[in-house]
PDB file of N, CA and C in Angstrom:
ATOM      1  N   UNK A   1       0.851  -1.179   0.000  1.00  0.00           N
ATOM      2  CA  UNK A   1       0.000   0.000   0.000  1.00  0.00           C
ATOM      3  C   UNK A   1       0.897   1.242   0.000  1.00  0.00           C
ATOM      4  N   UNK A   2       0.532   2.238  -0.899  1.00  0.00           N
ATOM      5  CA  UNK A   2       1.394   3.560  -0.750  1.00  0.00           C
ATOM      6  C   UNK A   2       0.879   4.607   0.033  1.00  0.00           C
ATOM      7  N   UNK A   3       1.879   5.392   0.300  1.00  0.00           N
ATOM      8  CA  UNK A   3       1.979   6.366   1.683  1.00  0.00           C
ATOM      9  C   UNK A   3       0.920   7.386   1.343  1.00  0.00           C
ATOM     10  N   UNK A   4       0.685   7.370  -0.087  1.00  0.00           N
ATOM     11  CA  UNK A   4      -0.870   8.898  -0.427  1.00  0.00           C
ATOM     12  C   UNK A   4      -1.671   7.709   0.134  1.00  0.00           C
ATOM     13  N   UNK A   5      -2.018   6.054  -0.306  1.00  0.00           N
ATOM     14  CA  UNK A   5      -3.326   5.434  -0.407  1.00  0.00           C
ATOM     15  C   UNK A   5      -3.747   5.476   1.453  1.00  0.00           C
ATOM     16  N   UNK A   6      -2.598   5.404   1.944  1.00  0.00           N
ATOM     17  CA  UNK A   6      -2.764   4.951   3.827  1.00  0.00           C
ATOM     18  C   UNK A   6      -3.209   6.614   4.029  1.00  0.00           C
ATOM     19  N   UNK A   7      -2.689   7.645   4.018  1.00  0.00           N
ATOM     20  CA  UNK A   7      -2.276   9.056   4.153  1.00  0.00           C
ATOM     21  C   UNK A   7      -4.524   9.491   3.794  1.00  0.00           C
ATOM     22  N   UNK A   8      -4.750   8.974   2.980  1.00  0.00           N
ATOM     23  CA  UNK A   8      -6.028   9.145   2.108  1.00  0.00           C
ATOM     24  C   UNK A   8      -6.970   8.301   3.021  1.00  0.00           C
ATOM     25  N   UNK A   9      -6.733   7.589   3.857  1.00  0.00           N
ATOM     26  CA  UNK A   9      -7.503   6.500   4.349  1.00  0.00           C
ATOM     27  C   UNK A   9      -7.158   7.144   5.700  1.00  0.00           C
ATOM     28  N   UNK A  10      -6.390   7.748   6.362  1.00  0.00           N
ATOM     29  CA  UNK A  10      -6.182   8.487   7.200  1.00  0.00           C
ATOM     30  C   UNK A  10      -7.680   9.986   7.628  1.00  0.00           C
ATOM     31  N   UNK A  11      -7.583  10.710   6.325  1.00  0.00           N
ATOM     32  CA  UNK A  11      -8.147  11.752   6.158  1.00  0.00           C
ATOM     33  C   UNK A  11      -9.687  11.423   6.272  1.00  0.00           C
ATOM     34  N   UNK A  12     -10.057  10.123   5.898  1.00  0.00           N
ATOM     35  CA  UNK A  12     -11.176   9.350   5.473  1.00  0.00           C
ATOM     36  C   UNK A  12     -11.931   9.235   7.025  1.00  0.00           C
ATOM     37  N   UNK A  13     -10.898   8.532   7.788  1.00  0.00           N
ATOM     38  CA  UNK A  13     -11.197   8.105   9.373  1.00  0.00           C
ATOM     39  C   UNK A  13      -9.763   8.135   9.897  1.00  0.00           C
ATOM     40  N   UNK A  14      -9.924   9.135  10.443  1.00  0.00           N
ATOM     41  CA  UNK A  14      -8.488   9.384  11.552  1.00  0.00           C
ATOM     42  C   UNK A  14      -8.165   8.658  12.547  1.00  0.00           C
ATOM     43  N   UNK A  15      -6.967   8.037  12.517  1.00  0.00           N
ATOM     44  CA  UNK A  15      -6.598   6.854  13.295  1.00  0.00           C
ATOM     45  C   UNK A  15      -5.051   7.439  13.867  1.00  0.00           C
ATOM     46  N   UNK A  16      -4.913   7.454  15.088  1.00  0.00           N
ATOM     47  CA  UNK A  16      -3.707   7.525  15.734  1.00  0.00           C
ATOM     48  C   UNK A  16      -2.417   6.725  15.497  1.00  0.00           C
ATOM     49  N   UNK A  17      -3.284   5.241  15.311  1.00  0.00           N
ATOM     50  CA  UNK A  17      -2.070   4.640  14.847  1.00  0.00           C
ATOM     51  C   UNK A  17      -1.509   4.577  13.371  1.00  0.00           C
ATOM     52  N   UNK A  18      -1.794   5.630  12.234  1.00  0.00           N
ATOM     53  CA  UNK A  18      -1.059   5.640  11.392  1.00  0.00           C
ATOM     54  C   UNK A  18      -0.045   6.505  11.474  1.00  0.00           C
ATOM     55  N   UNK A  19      -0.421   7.880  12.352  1.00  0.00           N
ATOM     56  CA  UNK A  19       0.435   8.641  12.535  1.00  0.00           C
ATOM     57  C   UNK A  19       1.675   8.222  13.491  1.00  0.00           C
ATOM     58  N   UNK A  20       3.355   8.713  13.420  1.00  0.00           N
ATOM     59  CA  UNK A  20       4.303   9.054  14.289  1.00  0.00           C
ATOM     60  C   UNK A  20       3.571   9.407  16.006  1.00  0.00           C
ATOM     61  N   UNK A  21       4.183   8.984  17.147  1.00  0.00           N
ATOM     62  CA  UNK A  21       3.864   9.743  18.077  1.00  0.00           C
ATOM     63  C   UNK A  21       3.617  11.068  18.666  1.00  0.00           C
ATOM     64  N   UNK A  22       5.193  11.323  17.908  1.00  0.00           N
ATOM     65  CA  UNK A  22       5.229  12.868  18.045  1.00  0.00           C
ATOM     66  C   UNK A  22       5.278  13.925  16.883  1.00  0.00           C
ATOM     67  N   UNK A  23       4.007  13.424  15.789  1.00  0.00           N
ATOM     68  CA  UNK A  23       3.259  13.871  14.895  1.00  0.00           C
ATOM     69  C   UNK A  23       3.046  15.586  15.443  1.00  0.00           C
ATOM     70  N   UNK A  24       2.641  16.085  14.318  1.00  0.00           N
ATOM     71  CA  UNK A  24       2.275  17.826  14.380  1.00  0.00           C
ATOM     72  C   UNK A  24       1.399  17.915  13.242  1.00  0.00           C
ATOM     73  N   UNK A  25       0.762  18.332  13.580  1.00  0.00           N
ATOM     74  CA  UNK A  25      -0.413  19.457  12.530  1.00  0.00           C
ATOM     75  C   UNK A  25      -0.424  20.877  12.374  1.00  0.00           C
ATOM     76  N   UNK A  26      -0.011  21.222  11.658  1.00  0.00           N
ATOM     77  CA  UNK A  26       0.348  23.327  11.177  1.00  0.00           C
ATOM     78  C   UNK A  26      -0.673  23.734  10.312  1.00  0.00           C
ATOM     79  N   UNK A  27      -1.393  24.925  10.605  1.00  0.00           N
ATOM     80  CA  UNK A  27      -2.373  25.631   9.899  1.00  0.00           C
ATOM     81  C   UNK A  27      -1.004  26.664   9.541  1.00  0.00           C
ATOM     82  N   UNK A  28      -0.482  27.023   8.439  1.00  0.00           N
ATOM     83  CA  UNK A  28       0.810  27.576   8.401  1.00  0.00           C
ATOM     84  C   UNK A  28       0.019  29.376   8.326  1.00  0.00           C
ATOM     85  N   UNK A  29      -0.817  29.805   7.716  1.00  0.00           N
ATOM     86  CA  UNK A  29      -1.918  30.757   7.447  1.00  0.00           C
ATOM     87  C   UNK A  29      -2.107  31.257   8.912  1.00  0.00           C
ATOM     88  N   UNK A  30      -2.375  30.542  10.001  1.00  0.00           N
ATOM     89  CA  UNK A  30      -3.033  30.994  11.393  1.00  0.00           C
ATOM     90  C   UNK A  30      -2.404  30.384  12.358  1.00  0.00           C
ATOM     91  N   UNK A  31      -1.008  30.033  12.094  1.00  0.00           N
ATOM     92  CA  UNK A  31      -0.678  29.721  12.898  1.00  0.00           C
ATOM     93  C   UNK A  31      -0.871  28.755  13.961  1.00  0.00           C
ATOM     94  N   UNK A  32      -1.900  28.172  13.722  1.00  0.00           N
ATOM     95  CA  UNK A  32      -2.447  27.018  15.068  1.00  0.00           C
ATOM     96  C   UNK A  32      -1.389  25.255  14.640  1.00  0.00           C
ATOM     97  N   UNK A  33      -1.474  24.534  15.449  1.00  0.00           N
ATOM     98  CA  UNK A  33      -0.369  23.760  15.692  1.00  0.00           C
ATOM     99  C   UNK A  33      -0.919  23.106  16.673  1.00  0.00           C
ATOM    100  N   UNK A  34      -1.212  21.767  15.972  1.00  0.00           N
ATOM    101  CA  UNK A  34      -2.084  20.400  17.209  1.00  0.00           C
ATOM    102  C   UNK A  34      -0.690  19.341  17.115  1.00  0.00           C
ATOM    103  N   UNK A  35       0.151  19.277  18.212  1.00  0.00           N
ATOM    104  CA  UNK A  35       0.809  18.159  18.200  1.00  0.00           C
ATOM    105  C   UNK A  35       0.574  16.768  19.017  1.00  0.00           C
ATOM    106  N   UNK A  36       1.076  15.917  18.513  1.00  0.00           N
ATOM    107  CA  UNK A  36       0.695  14.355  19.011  1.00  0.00           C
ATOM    108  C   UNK A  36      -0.449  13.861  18.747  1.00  0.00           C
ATOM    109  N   UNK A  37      -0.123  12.665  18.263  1.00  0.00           N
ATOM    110  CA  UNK A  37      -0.724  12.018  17.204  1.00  0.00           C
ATOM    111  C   UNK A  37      -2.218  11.587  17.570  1.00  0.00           C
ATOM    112  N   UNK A  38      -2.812  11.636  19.029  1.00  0.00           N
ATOM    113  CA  UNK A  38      -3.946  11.325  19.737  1.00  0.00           C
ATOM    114  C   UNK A  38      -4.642  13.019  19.572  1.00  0.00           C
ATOM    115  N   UNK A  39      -3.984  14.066  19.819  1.00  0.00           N
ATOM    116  CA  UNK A  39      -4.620  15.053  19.625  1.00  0.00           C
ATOM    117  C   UNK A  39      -4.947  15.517  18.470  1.00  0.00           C
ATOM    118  N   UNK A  40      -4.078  15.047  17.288  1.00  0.00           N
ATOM    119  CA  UNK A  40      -4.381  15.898  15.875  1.00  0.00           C
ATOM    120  C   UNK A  40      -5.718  14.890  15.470  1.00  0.00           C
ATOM    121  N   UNK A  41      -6.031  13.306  16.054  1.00  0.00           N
ATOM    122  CA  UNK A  41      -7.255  12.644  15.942  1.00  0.00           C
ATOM    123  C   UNK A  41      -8.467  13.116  16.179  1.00  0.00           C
ATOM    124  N   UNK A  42      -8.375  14.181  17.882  1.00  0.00           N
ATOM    125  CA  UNK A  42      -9.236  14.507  18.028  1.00  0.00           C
ATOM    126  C   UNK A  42      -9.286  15.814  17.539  1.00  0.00           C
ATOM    127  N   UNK A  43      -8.766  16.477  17.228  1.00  0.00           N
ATOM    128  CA  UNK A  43      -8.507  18.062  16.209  1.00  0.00           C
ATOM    129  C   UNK A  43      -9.231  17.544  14.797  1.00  0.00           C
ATOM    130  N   UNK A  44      -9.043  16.443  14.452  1.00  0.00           N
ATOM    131  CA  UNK A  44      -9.942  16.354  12.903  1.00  0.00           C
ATOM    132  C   UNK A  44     -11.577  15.845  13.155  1.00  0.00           C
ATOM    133  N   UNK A  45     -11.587  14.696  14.392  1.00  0.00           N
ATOM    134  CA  UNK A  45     -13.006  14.984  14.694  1.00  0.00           C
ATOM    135  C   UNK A  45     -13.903  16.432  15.076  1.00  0.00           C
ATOM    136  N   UNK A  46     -13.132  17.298  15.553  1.00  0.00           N
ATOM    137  CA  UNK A  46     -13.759  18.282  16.249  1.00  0.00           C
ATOM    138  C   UNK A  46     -13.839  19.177  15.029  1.00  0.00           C
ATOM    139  N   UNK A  47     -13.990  19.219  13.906  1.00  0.00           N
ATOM    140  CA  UNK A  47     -13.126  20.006  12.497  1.00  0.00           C
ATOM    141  C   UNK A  47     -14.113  19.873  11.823  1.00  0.00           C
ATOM    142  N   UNK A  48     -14.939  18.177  11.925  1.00  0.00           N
ATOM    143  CA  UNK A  48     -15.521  17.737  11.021  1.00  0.00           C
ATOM    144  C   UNK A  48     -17.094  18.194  11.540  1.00  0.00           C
ATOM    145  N   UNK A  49     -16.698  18.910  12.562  1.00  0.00           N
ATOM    146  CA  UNK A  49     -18.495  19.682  13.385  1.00  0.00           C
ATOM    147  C   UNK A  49     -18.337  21.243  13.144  1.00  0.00           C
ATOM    148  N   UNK A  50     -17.154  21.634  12.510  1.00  0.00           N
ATOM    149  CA  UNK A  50     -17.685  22.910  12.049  1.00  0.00           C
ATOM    150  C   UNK A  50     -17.532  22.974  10.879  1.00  0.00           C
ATOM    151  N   UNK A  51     -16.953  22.312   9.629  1.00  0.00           N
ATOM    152  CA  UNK A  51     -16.810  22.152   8.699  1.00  0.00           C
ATOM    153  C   UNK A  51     -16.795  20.870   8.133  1.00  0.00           C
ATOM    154  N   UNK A  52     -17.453  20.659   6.614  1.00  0.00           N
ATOM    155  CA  UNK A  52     -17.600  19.289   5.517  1.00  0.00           C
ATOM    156  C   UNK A  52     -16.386  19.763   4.548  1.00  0.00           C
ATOM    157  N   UNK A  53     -15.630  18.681   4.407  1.00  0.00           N
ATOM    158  CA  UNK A  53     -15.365  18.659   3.087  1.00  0.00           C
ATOM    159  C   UNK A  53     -15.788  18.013   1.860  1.00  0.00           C
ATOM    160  N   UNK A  54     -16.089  19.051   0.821  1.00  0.00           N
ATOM    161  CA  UNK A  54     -16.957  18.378  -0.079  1.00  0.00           C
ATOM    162  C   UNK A  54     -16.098  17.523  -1.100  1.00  0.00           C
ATOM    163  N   UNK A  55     -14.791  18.223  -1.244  1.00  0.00           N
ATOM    164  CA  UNK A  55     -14.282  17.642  -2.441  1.00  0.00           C
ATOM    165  C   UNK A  55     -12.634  17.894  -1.908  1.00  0.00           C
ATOM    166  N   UNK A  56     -11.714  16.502  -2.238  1.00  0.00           N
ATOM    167  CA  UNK A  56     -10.258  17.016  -2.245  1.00  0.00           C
ATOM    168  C   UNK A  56      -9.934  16.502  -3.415  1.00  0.00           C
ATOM    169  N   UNK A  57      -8.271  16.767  -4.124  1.00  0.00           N
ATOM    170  CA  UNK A  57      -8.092  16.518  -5.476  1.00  0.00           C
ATOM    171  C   UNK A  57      -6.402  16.569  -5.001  1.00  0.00           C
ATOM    172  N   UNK A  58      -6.082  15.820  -4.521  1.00  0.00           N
ATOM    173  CA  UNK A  58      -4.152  15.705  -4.925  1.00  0.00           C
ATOM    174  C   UNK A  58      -3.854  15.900  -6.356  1.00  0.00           C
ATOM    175  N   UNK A  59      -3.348  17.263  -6.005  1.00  0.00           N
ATOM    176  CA  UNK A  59      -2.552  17.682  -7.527  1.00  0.00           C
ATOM    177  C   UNK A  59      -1.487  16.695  -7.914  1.00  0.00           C
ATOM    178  N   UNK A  60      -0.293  17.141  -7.023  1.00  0.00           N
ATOM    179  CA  UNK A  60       0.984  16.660  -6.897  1.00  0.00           C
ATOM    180  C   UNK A  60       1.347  15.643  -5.245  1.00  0.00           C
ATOM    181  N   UNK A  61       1.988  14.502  -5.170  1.00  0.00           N
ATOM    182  CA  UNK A  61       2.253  13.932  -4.011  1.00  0.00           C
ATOM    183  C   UNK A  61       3.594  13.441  -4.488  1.00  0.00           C
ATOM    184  N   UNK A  62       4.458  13.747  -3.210  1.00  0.00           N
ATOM    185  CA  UNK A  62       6.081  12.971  -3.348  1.00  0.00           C
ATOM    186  C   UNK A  62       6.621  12.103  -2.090  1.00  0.00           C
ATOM    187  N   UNK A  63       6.451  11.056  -2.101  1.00  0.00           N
ATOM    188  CA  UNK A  63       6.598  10.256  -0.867  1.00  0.00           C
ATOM    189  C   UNK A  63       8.061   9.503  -0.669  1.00  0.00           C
ATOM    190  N   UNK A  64       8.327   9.690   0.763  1.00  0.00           N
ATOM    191  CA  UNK A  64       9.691   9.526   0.967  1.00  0.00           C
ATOM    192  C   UNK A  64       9.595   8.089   1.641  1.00  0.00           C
ATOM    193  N   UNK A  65      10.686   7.969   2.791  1.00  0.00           N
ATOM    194  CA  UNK A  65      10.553   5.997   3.075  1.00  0.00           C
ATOM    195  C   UNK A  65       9.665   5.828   4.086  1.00  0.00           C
ATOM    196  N   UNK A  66       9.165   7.242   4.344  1.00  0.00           N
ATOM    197  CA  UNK A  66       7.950   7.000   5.926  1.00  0.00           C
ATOM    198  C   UNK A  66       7.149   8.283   5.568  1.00  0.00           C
ATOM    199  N   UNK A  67       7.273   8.896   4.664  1.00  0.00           N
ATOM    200  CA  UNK A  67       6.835  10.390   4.660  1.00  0.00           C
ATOM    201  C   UNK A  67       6.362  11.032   3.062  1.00  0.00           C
ATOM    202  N   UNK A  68       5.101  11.672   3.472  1.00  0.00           N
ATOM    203  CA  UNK A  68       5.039  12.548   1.900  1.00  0.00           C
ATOM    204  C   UNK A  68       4.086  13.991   1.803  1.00  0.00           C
ATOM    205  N   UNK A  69       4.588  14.725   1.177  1.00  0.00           N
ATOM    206  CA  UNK A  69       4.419  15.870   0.901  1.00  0.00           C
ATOM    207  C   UNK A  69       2.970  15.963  -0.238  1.00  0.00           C
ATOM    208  N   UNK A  70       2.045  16.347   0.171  1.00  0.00           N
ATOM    209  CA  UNK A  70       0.751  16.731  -0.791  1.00  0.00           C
ATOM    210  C   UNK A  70       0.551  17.876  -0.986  1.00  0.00           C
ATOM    211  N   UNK A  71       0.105  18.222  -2.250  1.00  0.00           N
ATOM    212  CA  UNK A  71      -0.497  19.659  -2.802  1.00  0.00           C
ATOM    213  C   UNK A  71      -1.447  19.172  -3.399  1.00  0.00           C
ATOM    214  N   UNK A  72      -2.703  19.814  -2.400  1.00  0.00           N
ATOM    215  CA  UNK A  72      -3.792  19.593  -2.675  1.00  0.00           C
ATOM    216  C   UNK A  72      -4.912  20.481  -3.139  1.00  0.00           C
ATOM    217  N   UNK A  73      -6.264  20.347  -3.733  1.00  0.00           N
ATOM    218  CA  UNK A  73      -7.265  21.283  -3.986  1.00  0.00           C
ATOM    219  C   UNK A  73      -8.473  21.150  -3.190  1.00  0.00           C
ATOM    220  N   UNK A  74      -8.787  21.665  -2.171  1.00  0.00           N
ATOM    221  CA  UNK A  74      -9.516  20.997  -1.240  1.00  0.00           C
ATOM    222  C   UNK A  74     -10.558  22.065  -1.043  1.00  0.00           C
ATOM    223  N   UNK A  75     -12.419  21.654  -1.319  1.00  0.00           N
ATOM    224  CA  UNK A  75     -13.152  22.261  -1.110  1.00  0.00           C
ATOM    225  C   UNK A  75     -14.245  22.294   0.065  1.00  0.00           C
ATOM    226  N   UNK A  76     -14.217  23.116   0.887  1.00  0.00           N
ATOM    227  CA  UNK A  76     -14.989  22.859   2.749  1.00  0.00           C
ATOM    228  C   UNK A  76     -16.347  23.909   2.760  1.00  0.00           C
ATOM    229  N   UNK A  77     -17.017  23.582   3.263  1.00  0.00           N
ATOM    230  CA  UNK A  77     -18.752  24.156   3.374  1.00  0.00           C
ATOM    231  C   UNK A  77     -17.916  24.252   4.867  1.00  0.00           C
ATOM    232  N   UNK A  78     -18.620  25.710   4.991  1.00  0.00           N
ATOM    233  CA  UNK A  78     -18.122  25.994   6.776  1.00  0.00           C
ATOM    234  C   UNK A  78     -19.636  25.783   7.615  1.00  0.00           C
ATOM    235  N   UNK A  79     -19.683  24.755   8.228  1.00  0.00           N
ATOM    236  CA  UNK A  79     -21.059  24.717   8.740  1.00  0.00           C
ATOM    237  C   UNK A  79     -21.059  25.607  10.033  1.00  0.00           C
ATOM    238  N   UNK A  80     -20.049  25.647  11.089  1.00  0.00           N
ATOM    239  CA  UNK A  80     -20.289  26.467  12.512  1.00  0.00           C
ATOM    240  C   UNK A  80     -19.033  26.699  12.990  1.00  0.00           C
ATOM    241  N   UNK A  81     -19.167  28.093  12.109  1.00  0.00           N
ATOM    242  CA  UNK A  81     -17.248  28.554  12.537  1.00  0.00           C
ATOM    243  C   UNK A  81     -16.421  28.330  11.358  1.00  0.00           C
ATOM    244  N   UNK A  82     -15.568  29.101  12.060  1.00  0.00           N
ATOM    245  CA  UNK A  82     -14.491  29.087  10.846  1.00  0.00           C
ATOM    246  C   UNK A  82     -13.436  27.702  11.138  1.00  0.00           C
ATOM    247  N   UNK A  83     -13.906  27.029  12.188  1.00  0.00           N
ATOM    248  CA  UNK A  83     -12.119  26.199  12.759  1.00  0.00           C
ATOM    249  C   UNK A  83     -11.146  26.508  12.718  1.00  0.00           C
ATOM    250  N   UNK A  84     -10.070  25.644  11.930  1.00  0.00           N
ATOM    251  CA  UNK A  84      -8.700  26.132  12.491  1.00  0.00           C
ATOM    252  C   UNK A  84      -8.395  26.867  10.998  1.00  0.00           C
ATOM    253  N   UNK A  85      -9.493  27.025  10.137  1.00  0.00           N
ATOM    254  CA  UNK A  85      -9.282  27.709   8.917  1.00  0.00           C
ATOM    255  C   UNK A  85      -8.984  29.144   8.848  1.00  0.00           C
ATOM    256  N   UNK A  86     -10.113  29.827   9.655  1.00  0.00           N
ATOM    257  CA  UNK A  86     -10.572  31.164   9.913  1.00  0.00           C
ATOM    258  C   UNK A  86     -10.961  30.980  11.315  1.00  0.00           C
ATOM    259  N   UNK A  87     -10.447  31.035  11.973  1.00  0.00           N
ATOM    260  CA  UNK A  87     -10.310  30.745  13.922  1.00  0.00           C
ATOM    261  C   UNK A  87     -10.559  32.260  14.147  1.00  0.00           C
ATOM    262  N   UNK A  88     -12.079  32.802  14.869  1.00  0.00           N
ATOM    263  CA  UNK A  88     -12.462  33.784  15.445  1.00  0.00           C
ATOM    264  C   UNK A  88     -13.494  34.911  14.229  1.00  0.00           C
ATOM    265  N   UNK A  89     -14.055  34.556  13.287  1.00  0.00           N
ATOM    266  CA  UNK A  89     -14.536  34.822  12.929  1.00  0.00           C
ATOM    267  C   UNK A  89     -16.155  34.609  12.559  1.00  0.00           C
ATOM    268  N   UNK A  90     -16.745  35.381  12.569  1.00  0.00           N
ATOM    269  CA  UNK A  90     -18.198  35.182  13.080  1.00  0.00           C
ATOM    270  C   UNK A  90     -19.053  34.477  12.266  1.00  0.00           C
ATOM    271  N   UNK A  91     -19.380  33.120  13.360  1.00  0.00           N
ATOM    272  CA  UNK A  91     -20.297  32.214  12.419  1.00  0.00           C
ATOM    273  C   UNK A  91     -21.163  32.875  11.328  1.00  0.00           C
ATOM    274  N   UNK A  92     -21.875  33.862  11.499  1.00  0.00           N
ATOM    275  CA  UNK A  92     -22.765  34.019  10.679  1.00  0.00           C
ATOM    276  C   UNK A  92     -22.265  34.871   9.220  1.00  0.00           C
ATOM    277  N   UNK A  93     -20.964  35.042   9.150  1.00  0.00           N
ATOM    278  CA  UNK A  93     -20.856  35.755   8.158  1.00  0.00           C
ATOM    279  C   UNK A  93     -19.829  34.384   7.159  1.00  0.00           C
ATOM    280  N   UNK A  94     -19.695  33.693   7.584  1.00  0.00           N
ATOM    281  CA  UNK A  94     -19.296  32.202   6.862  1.00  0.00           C
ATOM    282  C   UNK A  94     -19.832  31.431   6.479  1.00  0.00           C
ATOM    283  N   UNK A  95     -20.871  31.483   7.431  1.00  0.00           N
ATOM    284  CA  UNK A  95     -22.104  29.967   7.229  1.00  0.00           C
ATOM    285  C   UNK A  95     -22.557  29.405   6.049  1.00  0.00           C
ATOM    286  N   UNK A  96     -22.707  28.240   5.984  1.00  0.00           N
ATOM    287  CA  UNK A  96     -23.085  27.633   4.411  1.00  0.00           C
ATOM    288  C   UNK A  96     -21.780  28.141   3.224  1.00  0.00           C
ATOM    289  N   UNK A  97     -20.926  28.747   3.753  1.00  0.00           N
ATOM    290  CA  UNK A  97     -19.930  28.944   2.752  1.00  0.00           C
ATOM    291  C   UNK A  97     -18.940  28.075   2.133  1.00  0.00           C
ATOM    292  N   UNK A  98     -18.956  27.806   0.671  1.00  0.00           N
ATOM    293  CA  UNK A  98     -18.485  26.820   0.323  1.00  0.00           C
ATOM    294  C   UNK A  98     -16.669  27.260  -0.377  1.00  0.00           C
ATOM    295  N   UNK A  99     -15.851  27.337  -0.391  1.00  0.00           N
ATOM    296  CA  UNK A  99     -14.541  27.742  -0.548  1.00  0.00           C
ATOM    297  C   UNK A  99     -13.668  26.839  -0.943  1.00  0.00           C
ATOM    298  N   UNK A 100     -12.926  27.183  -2.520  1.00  0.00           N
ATOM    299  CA  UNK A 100     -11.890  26.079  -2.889  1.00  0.00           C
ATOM    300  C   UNK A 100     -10.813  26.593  -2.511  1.00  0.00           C
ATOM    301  N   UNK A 101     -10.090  25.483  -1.469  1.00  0.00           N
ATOM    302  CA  UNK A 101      -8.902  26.692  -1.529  1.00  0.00           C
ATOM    303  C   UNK A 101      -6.636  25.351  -1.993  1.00  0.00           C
ATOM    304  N   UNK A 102      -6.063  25.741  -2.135  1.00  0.00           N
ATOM    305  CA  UNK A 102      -5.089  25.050  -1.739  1.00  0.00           C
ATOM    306  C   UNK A 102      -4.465  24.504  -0.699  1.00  0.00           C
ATOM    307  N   UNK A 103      -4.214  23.607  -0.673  1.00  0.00           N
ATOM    308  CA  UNK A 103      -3.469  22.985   0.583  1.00  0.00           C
ATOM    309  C   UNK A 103      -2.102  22.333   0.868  1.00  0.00           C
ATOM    310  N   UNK A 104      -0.994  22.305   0.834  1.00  0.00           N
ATOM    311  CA  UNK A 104       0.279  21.620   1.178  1.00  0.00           C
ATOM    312  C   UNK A 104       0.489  21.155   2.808  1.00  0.00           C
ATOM    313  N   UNK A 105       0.437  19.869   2.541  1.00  0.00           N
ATOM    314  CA  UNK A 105       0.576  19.051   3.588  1.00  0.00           C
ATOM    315  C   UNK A 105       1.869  17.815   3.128  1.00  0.00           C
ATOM    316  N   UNK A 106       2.685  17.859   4.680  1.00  0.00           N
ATOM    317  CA  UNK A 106       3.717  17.472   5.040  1.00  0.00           C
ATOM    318  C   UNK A 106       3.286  15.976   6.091  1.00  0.00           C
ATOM    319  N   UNK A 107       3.436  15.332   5.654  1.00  0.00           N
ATOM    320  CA  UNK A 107       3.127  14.238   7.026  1.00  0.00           C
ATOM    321  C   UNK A 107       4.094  13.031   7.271  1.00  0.00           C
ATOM    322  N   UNK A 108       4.125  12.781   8.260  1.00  0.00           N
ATOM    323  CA  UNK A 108       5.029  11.697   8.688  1.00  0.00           C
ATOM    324  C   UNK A 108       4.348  10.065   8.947  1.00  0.00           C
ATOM    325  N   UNK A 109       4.238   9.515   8.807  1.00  0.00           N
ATOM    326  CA  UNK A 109       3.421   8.657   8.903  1.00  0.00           C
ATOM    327  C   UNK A 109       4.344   6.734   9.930  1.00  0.00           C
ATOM    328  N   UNK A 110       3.618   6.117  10.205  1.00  0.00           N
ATOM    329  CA  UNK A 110       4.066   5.510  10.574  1.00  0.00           C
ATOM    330  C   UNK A 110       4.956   4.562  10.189  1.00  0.00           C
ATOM    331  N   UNK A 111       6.479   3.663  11.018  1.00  0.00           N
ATOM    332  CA  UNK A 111       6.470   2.789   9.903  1.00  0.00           C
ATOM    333  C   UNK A 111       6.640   1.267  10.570  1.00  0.00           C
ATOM    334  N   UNK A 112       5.164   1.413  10.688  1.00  0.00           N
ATOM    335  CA  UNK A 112       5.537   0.325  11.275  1.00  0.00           C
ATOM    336  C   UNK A 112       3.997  -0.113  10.612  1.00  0.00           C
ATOM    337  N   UNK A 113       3.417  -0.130   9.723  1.00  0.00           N
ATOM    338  CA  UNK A 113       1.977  -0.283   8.513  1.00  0.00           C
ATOM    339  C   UNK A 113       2.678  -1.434   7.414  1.00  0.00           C
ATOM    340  N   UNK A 114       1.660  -2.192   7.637  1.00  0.00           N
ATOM    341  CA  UNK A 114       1.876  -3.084   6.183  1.00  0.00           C
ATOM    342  C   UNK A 114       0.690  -2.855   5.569  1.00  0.00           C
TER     343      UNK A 114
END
């Protein structure tokens, strides 16, 4: 199995044990930063109650011997709040808003997955 197909199955249902222990998550835009691999689990459940994603599209992916880099096209309906997208901005002027935006993601992944 390759590191986008596990990485994709990750995003799908977030599981602790695909990630490193001492995993990190960077909103690089806002600065926010969920580290360890039990918290960035519960950082994507809690993500998925203020925002859907409707659509993602890996442009480009380059995967290393535990690790890979995505550039992605990723489109989110903001249902309550901005999350860690737009953190402090007022539900009601987002709501139902649907936004394509880019994404580059860095991840480390486990290696200990067959």
């Amino acid at each position: 199995m390759t590191l986008e197909a596990i990485y994709k199955g990750f995003l799908a249902h977030p599981s602790a044990n695909v990630l490193t222990s001492n995993a990190a998550f960077n909103y690089i835009p806002t600065s926010t930063t969920i580290s360890e691999a039990g918290a960035i689990v519960k950082h994507f459940h809690a993500q998925s109650n203020l925002l859907k994603k409707k659509n993602e599209v890996f442009n480009n992916v380059v995967e290393g011997r535990n690790s890979l880099c995505v550039e992605s096209e990723t489109t989110i309906v903001f249902n309550n709040g901005g999350g860690a997208y737009l953190p402090g901005i007022d539900e009601s002027m987002i709501c139902d808003r649907v936004v394509t935006i880019p994404l580059v993601c860095h991840a480390i992944l486990s290696t200990n997955l067959d």
